[in-house]
C-alpha atoms as a PDB file:
ATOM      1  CA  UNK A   1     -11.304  14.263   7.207  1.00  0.00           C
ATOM      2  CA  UNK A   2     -12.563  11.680   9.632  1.00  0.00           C
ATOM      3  CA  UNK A   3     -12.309   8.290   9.622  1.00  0.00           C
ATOM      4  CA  UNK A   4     -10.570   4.946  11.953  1.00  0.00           C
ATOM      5  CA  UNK A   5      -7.402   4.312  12.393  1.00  0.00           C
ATOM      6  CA  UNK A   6      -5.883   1.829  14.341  1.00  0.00           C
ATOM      7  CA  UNK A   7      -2.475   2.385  16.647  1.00  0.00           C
ATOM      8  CA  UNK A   8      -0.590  -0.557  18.308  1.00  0.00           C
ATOM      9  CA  UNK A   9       1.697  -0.213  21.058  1.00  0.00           C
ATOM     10  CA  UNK A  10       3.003  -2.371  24.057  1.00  0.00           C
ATOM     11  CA  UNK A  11      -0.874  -2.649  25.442  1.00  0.00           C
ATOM     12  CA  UNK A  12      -2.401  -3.718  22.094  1.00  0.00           C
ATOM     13  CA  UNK A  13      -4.461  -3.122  18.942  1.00  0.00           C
ATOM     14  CA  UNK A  14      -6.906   0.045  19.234  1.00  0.00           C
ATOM     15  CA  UNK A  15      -9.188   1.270  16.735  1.00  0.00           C
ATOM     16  CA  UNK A  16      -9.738   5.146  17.209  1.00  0.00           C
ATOM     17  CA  UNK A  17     -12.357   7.671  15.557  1.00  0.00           C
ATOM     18  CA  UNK A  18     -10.085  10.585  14.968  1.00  0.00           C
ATOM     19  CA  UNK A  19     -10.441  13.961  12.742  1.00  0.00           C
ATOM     20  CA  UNK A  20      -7.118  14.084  10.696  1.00  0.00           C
ATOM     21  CA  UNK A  21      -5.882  17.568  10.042  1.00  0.00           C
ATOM     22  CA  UNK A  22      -2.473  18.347   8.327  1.00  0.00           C
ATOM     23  CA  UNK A  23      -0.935  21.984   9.683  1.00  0.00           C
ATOM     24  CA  UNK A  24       3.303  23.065   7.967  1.00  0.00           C
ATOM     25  CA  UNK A  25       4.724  19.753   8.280  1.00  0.00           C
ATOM     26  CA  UNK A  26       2.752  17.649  10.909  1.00  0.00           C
ATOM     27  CA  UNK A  27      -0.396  15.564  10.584  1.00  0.00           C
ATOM     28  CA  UNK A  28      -2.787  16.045  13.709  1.00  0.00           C
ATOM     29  CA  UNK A  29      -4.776  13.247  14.880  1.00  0.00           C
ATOM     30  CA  UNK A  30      -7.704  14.473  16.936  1.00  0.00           C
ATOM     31  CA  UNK A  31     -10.146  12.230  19.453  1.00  0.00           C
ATOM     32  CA  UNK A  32     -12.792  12.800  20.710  1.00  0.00           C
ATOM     33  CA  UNK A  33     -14.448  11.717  23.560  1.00  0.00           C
ATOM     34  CA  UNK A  34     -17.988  11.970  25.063  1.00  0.00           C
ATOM     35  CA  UNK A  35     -17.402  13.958  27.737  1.00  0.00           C
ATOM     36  CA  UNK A  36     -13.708  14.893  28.108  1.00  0.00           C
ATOM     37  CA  UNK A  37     -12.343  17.530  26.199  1.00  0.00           C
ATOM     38  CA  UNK A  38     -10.564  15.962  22.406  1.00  0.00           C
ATOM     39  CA  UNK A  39      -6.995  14.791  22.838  1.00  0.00           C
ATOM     40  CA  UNK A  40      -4.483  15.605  19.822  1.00  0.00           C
ATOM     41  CA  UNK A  41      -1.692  13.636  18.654  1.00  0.00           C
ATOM     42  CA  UNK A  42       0.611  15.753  16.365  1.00  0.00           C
ATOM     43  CA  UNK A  43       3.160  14.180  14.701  1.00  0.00           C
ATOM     44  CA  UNK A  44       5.827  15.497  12.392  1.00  0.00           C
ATOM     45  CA  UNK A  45       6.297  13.907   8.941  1.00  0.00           C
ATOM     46  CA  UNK A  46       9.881  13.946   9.254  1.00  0.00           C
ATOM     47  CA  UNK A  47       9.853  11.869  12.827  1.00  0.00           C
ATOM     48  CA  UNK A  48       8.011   8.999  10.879  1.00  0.00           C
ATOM     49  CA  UNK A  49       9.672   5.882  11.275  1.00  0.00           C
ATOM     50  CA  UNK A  50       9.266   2.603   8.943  1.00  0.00           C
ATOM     51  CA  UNK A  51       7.187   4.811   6.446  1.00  0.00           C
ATOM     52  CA  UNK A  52       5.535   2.958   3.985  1.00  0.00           C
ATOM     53  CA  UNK A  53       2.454   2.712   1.490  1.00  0.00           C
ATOM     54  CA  UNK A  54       0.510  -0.408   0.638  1.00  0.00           C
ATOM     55  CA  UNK A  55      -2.276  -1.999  -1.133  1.00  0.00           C
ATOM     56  CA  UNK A  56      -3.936  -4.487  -0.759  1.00  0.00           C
ATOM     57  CA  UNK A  57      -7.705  -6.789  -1.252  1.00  0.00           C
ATOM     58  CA  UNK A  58      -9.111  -3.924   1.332  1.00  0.00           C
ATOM     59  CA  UNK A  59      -7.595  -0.859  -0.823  1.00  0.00           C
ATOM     60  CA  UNK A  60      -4.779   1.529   0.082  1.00  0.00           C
ATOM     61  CA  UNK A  61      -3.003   2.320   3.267  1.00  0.00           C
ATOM     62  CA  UNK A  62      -0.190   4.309   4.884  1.00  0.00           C
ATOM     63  CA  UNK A  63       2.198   2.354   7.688  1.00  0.00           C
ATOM     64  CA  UNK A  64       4.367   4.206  10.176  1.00  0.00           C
ATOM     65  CA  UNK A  65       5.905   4.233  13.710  1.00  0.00           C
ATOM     66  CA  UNK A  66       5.896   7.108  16.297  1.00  0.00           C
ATOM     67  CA  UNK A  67       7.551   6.824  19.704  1.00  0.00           C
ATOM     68  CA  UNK A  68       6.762   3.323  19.955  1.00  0.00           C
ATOM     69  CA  UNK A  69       3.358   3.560  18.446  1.00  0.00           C
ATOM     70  CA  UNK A  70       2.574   1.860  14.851  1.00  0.00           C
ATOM     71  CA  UNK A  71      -0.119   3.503  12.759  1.00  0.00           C
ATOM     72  CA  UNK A  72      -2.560   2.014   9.838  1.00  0.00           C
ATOM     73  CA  UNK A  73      -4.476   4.475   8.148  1.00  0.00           C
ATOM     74  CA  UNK A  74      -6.926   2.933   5.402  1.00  0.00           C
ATOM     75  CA  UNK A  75      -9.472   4.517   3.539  1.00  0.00           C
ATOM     76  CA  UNK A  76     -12.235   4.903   5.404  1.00  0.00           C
ATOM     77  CA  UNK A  77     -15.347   6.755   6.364  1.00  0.00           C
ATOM     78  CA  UNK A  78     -14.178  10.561   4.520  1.00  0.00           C
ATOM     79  CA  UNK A  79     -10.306   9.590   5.131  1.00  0.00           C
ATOM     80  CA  UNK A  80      -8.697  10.170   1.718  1.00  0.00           C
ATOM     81  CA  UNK A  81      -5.593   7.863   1.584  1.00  0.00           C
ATOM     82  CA  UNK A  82      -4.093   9.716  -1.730  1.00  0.00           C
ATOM     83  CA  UNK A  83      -4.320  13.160  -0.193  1.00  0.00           C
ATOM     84  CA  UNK A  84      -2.749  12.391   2.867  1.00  0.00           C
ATOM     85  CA  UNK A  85       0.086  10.837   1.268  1.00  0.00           C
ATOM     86  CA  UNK A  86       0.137  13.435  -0.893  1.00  0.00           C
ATOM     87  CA  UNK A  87       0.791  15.826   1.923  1.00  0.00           C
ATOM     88  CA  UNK A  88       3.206  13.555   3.432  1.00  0.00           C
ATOM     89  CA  UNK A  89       5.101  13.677   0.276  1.00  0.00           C
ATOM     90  CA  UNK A  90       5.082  17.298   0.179  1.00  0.00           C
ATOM     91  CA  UNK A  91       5.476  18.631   3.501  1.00  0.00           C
ATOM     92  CA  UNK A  92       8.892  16.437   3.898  1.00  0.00           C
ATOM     93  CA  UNK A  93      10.109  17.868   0.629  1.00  0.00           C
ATOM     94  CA  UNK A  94       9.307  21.640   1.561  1.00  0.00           C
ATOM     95  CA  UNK A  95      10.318  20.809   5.392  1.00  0.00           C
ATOM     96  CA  UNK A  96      13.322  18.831   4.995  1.00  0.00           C
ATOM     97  CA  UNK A  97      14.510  18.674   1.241  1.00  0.00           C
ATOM     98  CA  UNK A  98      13.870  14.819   1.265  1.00  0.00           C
ATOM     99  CA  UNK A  99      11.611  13.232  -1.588  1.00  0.00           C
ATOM    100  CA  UNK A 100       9.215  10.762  -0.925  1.00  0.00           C
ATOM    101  CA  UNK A 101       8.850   8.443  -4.214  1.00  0.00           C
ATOM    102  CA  UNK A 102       4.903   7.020  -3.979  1.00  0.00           C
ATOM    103  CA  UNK A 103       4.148   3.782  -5.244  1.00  0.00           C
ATOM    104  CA  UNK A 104       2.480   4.268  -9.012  1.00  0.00           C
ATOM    105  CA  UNK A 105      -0.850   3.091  -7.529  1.00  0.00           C
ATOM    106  CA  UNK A 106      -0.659   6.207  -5.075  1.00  0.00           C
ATOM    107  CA  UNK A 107      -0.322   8.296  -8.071  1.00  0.00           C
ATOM    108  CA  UNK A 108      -3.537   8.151 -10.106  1.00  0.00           C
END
């Protein structure tokens, strides 16, 4: 899937085009850039901090920290909001035994 997310930390607000891959329990986070070769973020579900799934006017999104990073993920572009929280939800069960509850509007 590719889409925009955006990721705040101490410098600011920045929007990045990413391809969003899922591999055993992490979700990958791939940029690219024009000339440089793509940089990947991989992040495992069960190092997510403040976790949490909204909705909103602009539709659904996902919330979470990283190592002093926050991420927004909304649906966007081919970015499927359901499917990644649907892999969040299963990867830390099958991972790490601990269940996710989604909010009901996650769930149809």
């Amino acid at each position: 899937m590719y889409g925009i997310i955006s990721v705040t930390d101490l410098l600011g607000l920045e929007y990045h085009y990413v391809k969003v891959t899922f591999k055993e329990n992490q979700l990958i986070f791939e940029r690219h850039f024009l000339l440089n070769q793509p940089t990947l973020t991989s992040i495992p579900v069960n190092e997510f901090n403040n976790l949490s799934f909204k909705k909103n006017k602009e539709g659904l999104k996902i919330l979470f920290s990283y190592q002093n990073h926050h991420y927004q993920i909304k649906e966007n572009a081919s970015l499927n909001i359901k499917t990644i929280a649907a892999f969040i939800q299963t990867a830390t069960f099958a991972y790490y035994g601990n269940y996710i509850e989604l909010p009901i509007f996650f769930n149809n």
